[in-house]
N, C-alpha and C. Protein backbone atom coordinates (compact mmCIF):
# COMPACT_ATOMS: atom_id res chain seq x y z
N UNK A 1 93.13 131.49 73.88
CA UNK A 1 92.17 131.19 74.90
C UNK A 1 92.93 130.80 76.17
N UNK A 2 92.52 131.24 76.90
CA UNK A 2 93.41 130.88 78.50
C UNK A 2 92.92 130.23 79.51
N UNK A 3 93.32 129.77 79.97
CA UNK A 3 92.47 128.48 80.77
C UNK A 3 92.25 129.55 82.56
N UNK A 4 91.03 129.13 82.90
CA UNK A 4 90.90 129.74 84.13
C UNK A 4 90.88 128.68 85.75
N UNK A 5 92.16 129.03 86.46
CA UNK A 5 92.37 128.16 87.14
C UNK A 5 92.12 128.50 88.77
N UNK A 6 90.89 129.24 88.91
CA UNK A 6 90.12 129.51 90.10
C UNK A 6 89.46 128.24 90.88
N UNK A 7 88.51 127.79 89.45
CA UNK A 7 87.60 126.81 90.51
C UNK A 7 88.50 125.13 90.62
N UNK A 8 89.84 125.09 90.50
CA UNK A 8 90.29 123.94 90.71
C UNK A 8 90.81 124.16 92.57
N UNK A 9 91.15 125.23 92.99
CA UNK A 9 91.31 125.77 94.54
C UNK A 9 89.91 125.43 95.37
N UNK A 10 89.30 125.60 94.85
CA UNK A 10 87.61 125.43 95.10
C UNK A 10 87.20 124.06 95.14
N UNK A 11 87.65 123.37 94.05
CA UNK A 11 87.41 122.30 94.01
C UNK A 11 87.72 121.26 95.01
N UNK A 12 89.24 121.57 95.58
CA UNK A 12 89.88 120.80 96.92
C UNK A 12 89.52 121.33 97.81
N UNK A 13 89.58 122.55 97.64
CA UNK A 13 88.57 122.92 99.49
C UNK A 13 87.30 121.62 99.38
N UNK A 14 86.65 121.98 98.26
CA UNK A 14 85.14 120.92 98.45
C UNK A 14 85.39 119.84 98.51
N UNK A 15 86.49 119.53 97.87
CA UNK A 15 87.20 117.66 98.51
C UNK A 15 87.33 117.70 99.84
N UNK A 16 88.02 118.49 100.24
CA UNK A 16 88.16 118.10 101.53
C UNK A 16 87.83 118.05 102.61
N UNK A 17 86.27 119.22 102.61
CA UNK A 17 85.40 119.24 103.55
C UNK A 17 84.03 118.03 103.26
N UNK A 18 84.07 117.27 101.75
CA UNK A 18 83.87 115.92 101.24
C UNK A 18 84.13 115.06 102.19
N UNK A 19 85.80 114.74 102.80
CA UNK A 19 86.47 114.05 103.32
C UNK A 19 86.12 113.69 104.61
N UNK A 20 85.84 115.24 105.17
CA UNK A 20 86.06 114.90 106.75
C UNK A 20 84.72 114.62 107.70
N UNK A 21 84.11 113.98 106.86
CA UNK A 21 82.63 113.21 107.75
C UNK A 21 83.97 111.50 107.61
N UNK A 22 83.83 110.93 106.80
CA UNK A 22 84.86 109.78 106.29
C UNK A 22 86.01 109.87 107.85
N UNK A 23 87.16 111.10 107.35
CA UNK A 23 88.25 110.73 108.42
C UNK A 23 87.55 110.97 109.67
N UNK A 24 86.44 111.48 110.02
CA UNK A 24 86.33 112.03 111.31
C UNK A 24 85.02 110.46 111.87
N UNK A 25 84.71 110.13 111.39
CA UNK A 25 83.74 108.75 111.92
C UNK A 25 84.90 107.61 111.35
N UNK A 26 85.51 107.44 110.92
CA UNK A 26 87.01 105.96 110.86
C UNK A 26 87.55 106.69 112.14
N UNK A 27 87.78 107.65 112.37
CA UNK A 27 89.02 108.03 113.57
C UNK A 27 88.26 107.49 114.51
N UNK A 28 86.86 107.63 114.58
CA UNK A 28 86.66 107.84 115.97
C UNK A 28 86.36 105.82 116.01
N UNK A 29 86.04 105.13 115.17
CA UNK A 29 85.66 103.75 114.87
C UNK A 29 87.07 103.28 115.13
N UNK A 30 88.57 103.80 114.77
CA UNK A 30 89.50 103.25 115.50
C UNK A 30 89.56 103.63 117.10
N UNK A 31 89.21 104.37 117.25
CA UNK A 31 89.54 104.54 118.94
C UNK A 31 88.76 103.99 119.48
N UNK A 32 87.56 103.55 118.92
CA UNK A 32 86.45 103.12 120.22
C UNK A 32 87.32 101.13 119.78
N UNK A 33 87.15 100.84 118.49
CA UNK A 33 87.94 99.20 118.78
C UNK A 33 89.52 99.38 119.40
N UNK A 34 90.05 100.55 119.44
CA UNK A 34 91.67 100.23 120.20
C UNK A 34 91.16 100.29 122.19
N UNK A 35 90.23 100.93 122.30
CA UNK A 35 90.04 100.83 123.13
C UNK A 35 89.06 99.79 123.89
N UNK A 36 88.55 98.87 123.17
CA UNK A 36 87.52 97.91 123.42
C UNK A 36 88.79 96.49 123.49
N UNK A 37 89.76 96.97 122.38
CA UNK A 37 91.13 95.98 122.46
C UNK A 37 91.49 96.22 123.49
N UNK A 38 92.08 97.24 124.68
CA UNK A 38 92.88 97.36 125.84
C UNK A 38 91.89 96.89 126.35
N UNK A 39 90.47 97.27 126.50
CA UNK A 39 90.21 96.88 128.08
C UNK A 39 89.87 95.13 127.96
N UNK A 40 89.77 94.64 126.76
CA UNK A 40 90.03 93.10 127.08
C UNK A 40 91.42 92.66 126.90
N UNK A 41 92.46 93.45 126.67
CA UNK A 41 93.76 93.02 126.53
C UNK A 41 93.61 92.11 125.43
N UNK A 42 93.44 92.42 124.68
CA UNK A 42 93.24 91.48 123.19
C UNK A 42 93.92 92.29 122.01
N UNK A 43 94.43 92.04 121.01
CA UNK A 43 94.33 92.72 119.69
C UNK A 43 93.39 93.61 119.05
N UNK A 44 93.39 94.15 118.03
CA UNK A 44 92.21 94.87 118.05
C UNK A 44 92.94 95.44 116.15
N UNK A 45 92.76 94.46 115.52
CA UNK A 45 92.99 94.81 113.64
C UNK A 45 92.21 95.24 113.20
N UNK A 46 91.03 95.49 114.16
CA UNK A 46 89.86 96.53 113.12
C UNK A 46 90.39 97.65 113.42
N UNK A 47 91.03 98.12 114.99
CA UNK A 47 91.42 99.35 114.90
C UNK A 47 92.14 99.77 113.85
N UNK A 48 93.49 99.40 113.78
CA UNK A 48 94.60 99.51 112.94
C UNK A 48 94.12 99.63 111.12
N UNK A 49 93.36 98.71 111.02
CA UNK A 49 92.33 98.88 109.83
C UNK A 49 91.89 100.38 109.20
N UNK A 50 90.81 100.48 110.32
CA UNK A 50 90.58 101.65 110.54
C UNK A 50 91.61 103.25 110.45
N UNK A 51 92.79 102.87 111.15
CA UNK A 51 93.41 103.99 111.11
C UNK A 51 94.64 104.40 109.94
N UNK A 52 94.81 102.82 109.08
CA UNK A 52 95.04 102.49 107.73
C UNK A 52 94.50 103.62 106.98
N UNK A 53 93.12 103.53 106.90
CA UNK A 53 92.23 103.93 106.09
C UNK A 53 92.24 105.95 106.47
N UNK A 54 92.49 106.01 107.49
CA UNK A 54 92.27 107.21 108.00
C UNK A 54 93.84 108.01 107.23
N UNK A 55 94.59 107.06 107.45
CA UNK A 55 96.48 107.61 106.69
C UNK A 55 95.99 107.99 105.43
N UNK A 56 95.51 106.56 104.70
CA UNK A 56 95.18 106.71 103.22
C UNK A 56 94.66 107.64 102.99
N UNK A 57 93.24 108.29 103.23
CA UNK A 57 93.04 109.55 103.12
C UNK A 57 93.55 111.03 103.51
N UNK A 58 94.60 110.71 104.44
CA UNK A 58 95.00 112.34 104.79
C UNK A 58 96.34 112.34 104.08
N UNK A 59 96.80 111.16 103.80
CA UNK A 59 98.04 111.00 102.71
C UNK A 59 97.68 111.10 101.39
N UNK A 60 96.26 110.84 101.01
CA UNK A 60 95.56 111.84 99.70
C UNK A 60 95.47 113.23 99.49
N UNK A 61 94.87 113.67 100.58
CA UNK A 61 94.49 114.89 101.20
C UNK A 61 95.87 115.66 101.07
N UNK A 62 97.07 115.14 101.50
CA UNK A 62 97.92 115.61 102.12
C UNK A 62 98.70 116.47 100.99
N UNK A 63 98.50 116.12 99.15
CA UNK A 63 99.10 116.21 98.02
C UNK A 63 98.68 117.88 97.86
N UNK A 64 97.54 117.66 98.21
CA UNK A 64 96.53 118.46 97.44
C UNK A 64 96.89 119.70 98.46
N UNK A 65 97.15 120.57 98.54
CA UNK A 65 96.97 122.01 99.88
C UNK A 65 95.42 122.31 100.14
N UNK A 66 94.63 122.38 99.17
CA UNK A 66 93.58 123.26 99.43
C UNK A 66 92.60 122.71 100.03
N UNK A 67 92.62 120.86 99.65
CA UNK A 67 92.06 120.04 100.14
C UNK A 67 92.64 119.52 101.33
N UNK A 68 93.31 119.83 101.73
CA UNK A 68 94.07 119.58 103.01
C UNK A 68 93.99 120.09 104.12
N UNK A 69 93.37 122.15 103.68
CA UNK A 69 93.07 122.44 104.33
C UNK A 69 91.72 122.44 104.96
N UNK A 70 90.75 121.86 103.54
CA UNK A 70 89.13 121.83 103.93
C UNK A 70 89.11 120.86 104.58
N UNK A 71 89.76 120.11 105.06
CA UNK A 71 89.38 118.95 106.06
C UNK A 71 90.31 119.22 107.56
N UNK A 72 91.61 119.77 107.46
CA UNK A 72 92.08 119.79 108.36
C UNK A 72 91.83 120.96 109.11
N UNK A 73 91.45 122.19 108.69
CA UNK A 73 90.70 123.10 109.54
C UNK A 73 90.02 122.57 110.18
N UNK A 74 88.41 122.39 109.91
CA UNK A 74 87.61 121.77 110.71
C UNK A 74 88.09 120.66 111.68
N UNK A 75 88.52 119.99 110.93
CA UNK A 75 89.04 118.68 112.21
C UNK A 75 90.03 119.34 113.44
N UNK A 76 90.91 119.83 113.07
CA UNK A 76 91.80 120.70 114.61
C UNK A 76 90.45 121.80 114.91
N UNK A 77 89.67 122.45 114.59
CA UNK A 77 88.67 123.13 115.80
C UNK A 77 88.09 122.17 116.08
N UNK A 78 87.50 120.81 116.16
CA UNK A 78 86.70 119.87 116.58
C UNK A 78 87.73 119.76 118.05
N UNK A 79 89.12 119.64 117.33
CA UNK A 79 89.68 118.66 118.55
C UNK A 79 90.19 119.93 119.62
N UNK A 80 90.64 120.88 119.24
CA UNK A 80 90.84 122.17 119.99
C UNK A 80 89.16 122.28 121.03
N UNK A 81 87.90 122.00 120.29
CA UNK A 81 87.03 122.04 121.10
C UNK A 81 86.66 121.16 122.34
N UNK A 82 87.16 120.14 121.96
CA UNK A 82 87.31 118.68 122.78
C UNK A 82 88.40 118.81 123.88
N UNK A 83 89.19 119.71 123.19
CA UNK A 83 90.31 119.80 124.47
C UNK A 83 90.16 120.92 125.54
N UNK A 84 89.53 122.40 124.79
CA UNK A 84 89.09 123.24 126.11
C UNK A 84 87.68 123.19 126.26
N UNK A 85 86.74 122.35 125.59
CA UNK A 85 85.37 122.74 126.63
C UNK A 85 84.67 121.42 126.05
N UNK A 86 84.80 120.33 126.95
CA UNK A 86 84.33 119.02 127.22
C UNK A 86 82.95 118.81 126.54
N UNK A 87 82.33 119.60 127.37
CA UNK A 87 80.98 119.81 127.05
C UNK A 87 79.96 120.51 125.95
N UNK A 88 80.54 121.38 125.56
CA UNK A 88 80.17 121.76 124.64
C UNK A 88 80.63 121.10 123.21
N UNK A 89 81.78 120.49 123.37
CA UNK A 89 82.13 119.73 122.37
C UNK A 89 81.19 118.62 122.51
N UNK A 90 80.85 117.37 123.56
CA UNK A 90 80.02 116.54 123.35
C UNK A 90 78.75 116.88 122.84
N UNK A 91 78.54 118.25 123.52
CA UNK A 91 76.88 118.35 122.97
C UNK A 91 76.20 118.89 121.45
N UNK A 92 77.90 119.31 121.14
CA UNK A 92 77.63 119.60 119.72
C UNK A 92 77.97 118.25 118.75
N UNK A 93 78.52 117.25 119.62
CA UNK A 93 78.81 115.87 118.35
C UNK A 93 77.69 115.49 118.66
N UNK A 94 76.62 115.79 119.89
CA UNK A 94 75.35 114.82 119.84
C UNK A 94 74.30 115.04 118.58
N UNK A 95 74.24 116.52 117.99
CA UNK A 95 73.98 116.83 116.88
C UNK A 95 74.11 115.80 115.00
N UNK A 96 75.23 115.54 115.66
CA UNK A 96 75.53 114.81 114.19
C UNK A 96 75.24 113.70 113.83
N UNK A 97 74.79 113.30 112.51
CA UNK A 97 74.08 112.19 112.33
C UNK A 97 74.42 111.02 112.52
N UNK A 98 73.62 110.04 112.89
CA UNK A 98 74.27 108.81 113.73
C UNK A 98 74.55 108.97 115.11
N UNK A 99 74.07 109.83 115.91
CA UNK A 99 74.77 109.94 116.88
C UNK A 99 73.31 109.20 118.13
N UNK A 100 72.34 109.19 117.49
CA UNK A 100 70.81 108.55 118.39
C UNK A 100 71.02 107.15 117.76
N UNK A 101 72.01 106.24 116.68
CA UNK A 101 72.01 104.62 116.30
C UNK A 101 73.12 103.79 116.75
N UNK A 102 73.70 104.72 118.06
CA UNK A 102 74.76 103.89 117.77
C UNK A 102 76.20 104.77 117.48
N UNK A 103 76.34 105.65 117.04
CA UNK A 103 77.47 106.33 117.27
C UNK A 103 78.26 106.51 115.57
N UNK A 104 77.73 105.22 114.99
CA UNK A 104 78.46 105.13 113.44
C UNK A 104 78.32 104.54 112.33
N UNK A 105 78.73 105.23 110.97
CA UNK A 105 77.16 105.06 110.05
C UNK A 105 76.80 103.57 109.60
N UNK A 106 77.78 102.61 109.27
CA UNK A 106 77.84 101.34 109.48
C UNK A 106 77.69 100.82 110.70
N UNK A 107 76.62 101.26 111.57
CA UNK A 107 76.45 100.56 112.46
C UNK A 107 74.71 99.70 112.18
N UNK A 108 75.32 98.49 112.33
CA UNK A 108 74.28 97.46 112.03
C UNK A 108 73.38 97.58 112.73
N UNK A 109 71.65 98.02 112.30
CA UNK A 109 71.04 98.23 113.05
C UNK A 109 69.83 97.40 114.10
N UNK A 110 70.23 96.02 114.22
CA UNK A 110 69.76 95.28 115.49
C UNK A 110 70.81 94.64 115.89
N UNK A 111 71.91 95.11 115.99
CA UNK A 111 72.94 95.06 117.26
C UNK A 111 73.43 95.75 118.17
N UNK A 112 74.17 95.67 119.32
CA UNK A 112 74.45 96.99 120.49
C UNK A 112 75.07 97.87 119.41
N UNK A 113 75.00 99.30 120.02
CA UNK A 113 75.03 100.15 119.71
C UNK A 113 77.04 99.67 119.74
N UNK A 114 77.73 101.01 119.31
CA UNK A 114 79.01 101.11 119.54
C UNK A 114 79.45 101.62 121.05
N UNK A 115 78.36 102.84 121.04
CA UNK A 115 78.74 103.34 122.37
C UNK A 115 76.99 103.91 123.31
N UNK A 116 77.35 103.73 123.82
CA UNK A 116 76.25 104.38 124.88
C UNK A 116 75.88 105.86 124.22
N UNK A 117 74.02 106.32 124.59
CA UNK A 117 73.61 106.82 123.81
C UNK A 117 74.61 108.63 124.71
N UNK A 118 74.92 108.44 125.70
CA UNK A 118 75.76 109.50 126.39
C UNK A 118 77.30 109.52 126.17
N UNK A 119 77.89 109.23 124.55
CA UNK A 119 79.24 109.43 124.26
C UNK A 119 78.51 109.50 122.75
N UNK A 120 78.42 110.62 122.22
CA UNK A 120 78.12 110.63 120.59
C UNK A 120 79.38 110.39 119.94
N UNK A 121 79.01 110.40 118.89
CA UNK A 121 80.13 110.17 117.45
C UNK A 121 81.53 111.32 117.74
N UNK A 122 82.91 110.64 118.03
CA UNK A 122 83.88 111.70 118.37
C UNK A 122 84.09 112.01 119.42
N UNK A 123 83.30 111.30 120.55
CA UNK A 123 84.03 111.64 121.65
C UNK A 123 84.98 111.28 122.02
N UNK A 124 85.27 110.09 121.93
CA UNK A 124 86.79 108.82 122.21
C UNK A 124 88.28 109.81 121.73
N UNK A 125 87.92 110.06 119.98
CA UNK A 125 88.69 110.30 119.66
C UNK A 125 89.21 111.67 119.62
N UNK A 126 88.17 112.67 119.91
CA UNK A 126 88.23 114.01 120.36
C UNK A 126 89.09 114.20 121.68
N UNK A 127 88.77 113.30 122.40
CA UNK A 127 88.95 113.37 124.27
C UNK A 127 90.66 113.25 124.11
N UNK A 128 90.81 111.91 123.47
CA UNK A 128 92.53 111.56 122.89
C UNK A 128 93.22 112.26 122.24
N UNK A 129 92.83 113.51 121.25
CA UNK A 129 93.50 114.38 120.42
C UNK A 129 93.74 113.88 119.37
N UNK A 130 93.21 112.94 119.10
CA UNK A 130 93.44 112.20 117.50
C UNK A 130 93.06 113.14 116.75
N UNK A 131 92.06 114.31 117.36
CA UNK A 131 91.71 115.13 116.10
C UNK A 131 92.70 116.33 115.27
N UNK A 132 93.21 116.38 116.39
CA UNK A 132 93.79 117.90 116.66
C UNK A 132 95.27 117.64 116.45
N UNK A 133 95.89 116.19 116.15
CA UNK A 133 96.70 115.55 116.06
C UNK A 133 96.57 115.41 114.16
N UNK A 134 95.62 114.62 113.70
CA UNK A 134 95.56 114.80 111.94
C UNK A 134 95.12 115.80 111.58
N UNK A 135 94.49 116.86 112.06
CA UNK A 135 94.22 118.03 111.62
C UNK A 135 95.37 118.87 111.45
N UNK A 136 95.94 119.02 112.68
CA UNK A 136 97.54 119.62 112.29
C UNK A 136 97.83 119.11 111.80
N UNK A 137 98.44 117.92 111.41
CA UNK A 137 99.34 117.78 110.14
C UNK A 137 98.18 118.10 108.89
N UNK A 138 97.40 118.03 108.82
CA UNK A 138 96.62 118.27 107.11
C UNK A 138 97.04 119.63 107.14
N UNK A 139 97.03 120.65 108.36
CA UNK A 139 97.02 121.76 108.35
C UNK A 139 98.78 122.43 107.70
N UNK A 140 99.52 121.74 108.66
CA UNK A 140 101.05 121.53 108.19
C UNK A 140 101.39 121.38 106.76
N UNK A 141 100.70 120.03 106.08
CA UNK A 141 100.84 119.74 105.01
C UNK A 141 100.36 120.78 103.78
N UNK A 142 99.99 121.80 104.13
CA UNK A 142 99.40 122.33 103.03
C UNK A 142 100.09 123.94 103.32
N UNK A 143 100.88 124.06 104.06
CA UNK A 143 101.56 125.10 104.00
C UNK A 143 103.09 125.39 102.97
N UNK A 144 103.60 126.30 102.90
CA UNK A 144 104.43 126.14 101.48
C UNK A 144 105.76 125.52 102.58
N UNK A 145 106.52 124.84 101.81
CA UNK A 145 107.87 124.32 102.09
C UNK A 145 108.72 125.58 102.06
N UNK A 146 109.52 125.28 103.09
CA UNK A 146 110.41 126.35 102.82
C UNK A 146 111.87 125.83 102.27
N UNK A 147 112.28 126.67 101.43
CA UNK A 147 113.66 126.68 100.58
C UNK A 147 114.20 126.14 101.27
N UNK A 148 115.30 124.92 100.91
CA UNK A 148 116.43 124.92 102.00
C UNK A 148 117.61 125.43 101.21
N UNK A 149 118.56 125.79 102.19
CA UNK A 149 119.50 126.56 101.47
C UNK A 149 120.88 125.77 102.19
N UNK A 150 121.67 125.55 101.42
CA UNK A 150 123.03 125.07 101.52
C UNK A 150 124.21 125.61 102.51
N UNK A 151 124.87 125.29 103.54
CA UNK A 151 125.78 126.15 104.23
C UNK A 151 127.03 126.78 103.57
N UNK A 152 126.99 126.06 101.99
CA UNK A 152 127.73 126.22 101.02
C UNK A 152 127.30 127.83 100.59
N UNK A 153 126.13 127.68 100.17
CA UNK A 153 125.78 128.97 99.01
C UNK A 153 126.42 130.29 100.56
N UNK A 154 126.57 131.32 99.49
CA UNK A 154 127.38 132.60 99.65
C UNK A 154 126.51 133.42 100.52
């Protein structure tokens, strides 16, 4: 009997497009507190928190290739979109859920919003390249290593 090892490829693609609601609302929850930290010149450990959490998963992600790529595809066209067409990138994150409460899914709902109802979910971190920045590497990470070869060998 032979074991059939199709739907385990399948399986990490579906992890990893699983993943990237998770890395893609933490990314953007660190950039809006690193940036709420600069403009009061304060600290800001929720960011760092946040972008903890964002490593941990793409350093999960990162094992796996297939799952590496179901999340890191999408995330580099998000941020590739963010970087050549402003607008159409905002108006397609205004689409996504959470984006009329507040910006993010733990966002407590009788307190200010995170961001104004005219910056949806991903803009901060889209605008910065954070996307297009962990997406390439998920994308990187799941490509084959190449041999290294010795200046020794013949």
């Amino acid at each position: 009997m032979t074991r059939d090892r199709h739907p385990r490829p399948l399986l990490a693609a579906l992890a990893g497009l699983a993943a990237l609601a998770p890395v893609y609302y933490l990314t953007e929850a660190a950039a809006r507190c690193l940036r709420t930290g600069h403009t009061a010149f304060a600290p800001a450990p929720t960011g760092l928190a946040y972008l903890a959490a964002v490593a941990v998963i793409v350093t999960i992600l990162s094992a796996w290739p297939a799952a590496a790529l179901g999340c890191g595809v999408p995330l580099t066209a998000a941020g590739v979109l963010f970087a050549l067409d402003l607008d159409a990138a905002m108006s397609l994150a205004a689409t996504l859920p959470w984006a009329r409460s507040g910006g993010l899914p733990w966002s407590p709902p009788d307190v200010a919003p995170w961001a104004e109802l005219a910056e949806p979910p991903g803009t901060l971190a889209g605008m910065s390249g954070l996307y297009t920045l962990i997406g390439a590497f998920l994308v990187l990470s799941a490509l084959p290593r190449a041999r290294r070869r010795s200046i020794l060998d013949g």
